[in-house]
Protein backbone atom coordinates (compact mmCIF):
# COMPACT_ATOMS: atom_id res chain seq x y z
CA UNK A 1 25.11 -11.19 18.05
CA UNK A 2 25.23 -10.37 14.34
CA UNK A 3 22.46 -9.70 12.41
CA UNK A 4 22.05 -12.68 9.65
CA UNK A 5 19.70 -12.81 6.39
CA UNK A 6 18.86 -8.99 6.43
CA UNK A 7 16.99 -9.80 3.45
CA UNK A 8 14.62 -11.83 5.75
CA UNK A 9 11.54 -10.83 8.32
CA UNK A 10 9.56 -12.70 11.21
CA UNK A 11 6.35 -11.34 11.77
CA UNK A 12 3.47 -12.34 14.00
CA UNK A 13 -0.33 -11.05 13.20
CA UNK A 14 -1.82 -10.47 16.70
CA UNK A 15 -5.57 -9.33 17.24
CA UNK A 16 -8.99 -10.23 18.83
CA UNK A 17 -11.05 -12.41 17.53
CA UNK A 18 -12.94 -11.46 14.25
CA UNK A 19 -10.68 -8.19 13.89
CA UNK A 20 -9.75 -9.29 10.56
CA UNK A 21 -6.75 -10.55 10.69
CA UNK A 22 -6.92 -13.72 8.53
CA UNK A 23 -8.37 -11.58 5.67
CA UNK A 24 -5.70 -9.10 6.13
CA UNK A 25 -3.13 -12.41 5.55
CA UNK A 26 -5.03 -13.40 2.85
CA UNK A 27 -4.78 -9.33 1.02
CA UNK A 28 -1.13 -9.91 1.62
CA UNK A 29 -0.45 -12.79 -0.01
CA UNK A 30 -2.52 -11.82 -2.84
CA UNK A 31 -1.14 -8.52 -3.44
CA UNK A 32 2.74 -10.38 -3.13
CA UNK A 33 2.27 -12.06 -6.29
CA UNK A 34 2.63 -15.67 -4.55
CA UNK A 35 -0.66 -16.54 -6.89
CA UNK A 36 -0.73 -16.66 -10.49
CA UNK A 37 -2.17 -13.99 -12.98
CA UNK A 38 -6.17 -15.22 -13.28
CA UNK A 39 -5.69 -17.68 -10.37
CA UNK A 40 -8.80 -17.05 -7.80
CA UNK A 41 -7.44 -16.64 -4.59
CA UNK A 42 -9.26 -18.44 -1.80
CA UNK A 43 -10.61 -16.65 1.41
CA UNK A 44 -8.65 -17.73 4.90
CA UNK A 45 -6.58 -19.80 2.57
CA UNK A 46 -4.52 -19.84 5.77
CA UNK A 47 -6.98 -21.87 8.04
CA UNK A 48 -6.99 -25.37 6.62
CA UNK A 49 -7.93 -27.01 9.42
CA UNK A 50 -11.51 -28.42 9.14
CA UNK A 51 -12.87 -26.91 12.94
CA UNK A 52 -11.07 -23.82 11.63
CA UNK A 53 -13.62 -23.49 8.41
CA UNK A 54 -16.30 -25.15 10.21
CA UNK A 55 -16.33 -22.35 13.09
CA UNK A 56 -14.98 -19.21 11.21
CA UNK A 57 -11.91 -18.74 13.46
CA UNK A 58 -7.81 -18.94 13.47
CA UNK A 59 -7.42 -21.96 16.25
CA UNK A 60 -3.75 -22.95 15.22
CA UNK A 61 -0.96 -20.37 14.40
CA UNK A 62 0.28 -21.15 10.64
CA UNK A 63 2.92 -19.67 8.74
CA UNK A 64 3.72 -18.98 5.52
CA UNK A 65 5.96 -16.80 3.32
CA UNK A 66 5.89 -13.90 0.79
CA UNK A 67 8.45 -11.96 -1.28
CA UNK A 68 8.42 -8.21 -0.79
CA UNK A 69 11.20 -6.66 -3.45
CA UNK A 70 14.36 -8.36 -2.33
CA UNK A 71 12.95 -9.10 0.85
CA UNK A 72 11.65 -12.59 2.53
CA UNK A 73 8.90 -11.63 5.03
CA UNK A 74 7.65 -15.13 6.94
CA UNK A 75 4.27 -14.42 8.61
CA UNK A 76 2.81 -16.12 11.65
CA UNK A 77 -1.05 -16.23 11.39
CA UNK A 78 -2.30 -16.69 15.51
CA UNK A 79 -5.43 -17.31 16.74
CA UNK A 80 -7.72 -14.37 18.11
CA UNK A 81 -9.71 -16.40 20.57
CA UNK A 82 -9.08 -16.28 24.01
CA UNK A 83 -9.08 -19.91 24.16
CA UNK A 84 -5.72 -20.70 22.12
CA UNK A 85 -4.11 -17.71 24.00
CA UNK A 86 -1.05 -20.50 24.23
CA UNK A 87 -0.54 -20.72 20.79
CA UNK A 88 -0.38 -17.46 20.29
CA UNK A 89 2.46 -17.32 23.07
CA UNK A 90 4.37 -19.73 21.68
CA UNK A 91 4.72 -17.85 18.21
CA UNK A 92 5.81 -14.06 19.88
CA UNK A 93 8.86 -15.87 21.22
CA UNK A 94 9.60 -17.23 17.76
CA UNK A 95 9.33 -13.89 15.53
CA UNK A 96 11.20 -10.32 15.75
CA UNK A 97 8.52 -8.43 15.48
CA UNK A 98 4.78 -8.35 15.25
CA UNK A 99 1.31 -6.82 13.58
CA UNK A 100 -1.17 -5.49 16.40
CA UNK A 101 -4.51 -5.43 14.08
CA UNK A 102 -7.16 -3.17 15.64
CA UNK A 103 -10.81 -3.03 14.62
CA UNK A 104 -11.42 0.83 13.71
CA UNK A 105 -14.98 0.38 15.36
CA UNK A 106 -14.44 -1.76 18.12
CA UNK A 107 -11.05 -0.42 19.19
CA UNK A 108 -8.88 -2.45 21.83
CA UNK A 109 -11.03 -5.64 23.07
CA UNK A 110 -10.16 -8.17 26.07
CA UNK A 111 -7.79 -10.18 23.51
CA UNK A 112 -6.20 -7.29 22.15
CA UNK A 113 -4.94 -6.93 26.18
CA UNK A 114 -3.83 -10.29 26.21
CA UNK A 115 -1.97 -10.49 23.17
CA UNK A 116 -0.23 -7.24 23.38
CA UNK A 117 0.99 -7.63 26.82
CA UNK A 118 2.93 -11.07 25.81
CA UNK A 119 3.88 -9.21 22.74
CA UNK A 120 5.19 -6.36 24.93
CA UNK A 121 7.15 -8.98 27.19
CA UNK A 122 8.86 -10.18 24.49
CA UNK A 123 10.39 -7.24 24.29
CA UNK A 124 9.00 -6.26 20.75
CA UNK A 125 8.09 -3.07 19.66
CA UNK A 126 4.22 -3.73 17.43
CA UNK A 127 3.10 -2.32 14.27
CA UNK A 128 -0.58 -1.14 14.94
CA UNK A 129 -2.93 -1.92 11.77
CA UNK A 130 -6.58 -0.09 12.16
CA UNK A 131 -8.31 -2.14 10.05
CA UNK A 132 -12.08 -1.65 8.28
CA UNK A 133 -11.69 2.22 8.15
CA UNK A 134 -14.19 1.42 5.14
CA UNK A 135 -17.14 0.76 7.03
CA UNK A 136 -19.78 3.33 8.60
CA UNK A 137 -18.98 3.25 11.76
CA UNK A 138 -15.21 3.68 11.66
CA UNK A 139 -13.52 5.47 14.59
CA UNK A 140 -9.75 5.58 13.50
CA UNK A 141 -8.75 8.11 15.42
CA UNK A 142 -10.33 7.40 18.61
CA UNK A 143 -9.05 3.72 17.72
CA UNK A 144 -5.32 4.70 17.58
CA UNK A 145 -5.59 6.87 21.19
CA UNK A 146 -7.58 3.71 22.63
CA UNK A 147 -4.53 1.95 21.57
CA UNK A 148 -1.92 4.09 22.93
CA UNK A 149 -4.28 3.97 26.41
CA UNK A 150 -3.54 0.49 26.14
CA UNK A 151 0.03 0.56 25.76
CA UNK A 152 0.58 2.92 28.45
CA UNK A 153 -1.92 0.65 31.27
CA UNK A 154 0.66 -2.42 30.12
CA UNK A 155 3.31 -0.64 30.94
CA UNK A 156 5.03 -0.36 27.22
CA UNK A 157 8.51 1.39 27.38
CA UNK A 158 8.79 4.98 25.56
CA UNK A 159 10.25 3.05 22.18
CA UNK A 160 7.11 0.55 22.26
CA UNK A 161 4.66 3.60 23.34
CA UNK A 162 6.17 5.31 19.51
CA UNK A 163 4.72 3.08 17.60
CA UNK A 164 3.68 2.79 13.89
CA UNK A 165 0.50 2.75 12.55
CA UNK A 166 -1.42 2.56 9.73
CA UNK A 167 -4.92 2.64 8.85
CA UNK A 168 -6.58 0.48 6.08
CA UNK A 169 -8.81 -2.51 5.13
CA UNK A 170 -7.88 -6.44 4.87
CA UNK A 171 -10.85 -6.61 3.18
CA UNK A 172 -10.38 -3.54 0.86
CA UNK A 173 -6.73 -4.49 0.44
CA UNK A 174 -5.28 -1.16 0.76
CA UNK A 175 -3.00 0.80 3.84
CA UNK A 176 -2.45 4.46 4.58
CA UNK A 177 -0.62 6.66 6.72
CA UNK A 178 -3.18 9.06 5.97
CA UNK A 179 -6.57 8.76 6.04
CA UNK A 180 -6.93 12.12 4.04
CA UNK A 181 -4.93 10.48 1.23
CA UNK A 182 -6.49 7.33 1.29
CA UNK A 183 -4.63 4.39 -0.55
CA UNK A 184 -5.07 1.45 -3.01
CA UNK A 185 -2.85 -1.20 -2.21
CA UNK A 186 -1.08 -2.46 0.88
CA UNK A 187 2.37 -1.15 -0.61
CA UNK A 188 2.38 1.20 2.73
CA UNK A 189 2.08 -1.80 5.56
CA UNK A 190 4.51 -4.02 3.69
CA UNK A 191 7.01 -1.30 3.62
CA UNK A 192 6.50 -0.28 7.59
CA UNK A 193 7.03 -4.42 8.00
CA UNK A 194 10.59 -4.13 6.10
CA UNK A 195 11.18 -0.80 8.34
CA UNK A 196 10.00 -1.53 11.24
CA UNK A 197 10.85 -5.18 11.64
CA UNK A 198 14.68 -6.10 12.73
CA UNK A 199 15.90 -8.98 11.05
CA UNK A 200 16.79 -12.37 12.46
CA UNK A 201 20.50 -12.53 14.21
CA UNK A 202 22.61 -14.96 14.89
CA UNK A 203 26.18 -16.64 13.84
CA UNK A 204 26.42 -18.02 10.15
CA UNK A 205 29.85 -19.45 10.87
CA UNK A 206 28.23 -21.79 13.59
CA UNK A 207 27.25 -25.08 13.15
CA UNK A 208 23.20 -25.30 11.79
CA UNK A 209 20.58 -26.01 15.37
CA UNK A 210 16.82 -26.54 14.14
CA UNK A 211 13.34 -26.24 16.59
CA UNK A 212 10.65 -27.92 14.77
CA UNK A 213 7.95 -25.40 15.82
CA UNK A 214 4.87 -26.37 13.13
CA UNK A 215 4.21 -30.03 12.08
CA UNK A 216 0.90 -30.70 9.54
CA UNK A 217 -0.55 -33.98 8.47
CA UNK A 218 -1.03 -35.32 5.20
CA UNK A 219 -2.94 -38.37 4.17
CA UNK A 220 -0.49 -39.24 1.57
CA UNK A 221 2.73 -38.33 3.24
CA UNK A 222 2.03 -38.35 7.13
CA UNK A 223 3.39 -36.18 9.79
C-alpha cells in the first residue's frame, strides 16, 4: 500500500505508571511552539478529566498534535495503570509507531511488560526514552540493558531488539544520545520520532472511510 502524508506521524507514549510520561507530553508540546511567547504552560495539560487531576494519573488515552519543521507528529497520551491496560490496547492498533518511556531508576516495571508486549504484537518497532537521568539515583545504563532483557523474554524480532534510545528528562525538557554530552532541549527525541516513525499508508485516490476513535464532552456543545 502506498505510503500517504509523509509529512505526518502517529505516535503512542507507552510506560508504567508515574514514569513520566504525561510530563514528557507536556515538554513536547511546550518546546513545539503550540503555546504562545509568555503564555504559562499548564502541567498534564493533557489529562482534563476531573478523576484524572483528582488522582494524579493518565486513565483515558488523549491525543493531540504538534508541528515538528515540516512535519505533523499526532501523539497518543495512554494510561500507565494497569487498570486501563484496554485503552492503552486500543491506541497501539491505531498509531505506526510508539514511545517506550523508562524510569532511569526504576527500570522495566510490571506495566512496562504489559505495554510493550501489545506494542511488540502490533508489529511496531519502540523508541525507548530513559527518562529522569537528572535525579540521584539514575541508572541509565543498567536501565537500557534491563530493557533489552525485556525485549528479548517477549520475544521481540532482531529489528525490534535494535532499537533507539535516548536518555533525558520530561521534567528537565532535554534528550541525548549521549549522556557524556548531555543536552538542552528535546530537539534529539523529536528528530528519532521523524526517523524512526513510518508514516501513515494508504490510497489517496480512494474514496475517504473515518473510525471515530476519541469522543469528549462539552457542556456547551455536547458529545
Amino acid at each position: 500500500m502506498p505510503a500517504m502524508g509523509r509529512s505526518i506521524r502517529n505516535i503512542a507514549i507507552i510506560a508504567h505508571v508515574d514514569h513520566g510520561k504525561t510530563t514528557l507530553v507536556d515538554a513536547l508540546l511546550a518546546q513545539s511552539g503550540i503555546f504562545r511567547q509568555g503564555e504559562a504552560v499548564p502541567s498534564c495539560v493533557m489529562d482534563s478529566n476531573v478523576l484524572e487531576r483528582e488522582r494524579g494519573i493518565t486513565i483515558l488515552a488523549k491525543n493531540t498534535a504538534v508541528d515538528y519543521g515540516q512535519t505533523r507528529i499526532n501523539i497518543v497520551d495512554t494510561p500507565g495503570h494497569a487498570d486501563f491496560g484496554g485503552e492503552v490496547e486500543r491506541v497501539l492498533g491505531m498509531v505506526d509507531g510508539c514511545l517506550l518511556v523508562v524510569d532511569a531508576n526504576e527500570g522495566p516495571m510490571p506495566q512496562t511488560r504489559f505495554v510493550l508486549r501489545k506494542a511488540l504484537e502490533k508489529g511496531l518497532r519502540p523508541i525507548v526514552f530513559i527518562n529522569k537521568v537528572d535525579r540521584p539515583q539514575a541508572m541509565p545504563d543498567a536501565a537500557v540493558d534491563k530493557v533489552l532483557d525485556l525485549f528479548l523474554e517477549l520475544g521481540a524480532d532482531d529489528d525490534q531488539c535494535d532499537f533507539p534510545y535516548l536518555f533525558g528528562s520530561g521534567l528537565g525538557g532535554f534528550a541525548t544520545a549521549d549522556l557524556a554530552r548531555g543536552g538542552n532541549t528535546l530537539q534529539p527525541l523529536f528528530e528519532a520520532v521523524l526517523r524512526h516513525t513510518p508514516p501513515p499508508v494508504g490510497d489517496p485516490n480512494k474514496p475517504l472511510q473515518l473510525q471515530v476513535t476519541t469522543l469528549d464532552y462539552s457542556d456547551f456543545l455536547g458529545t
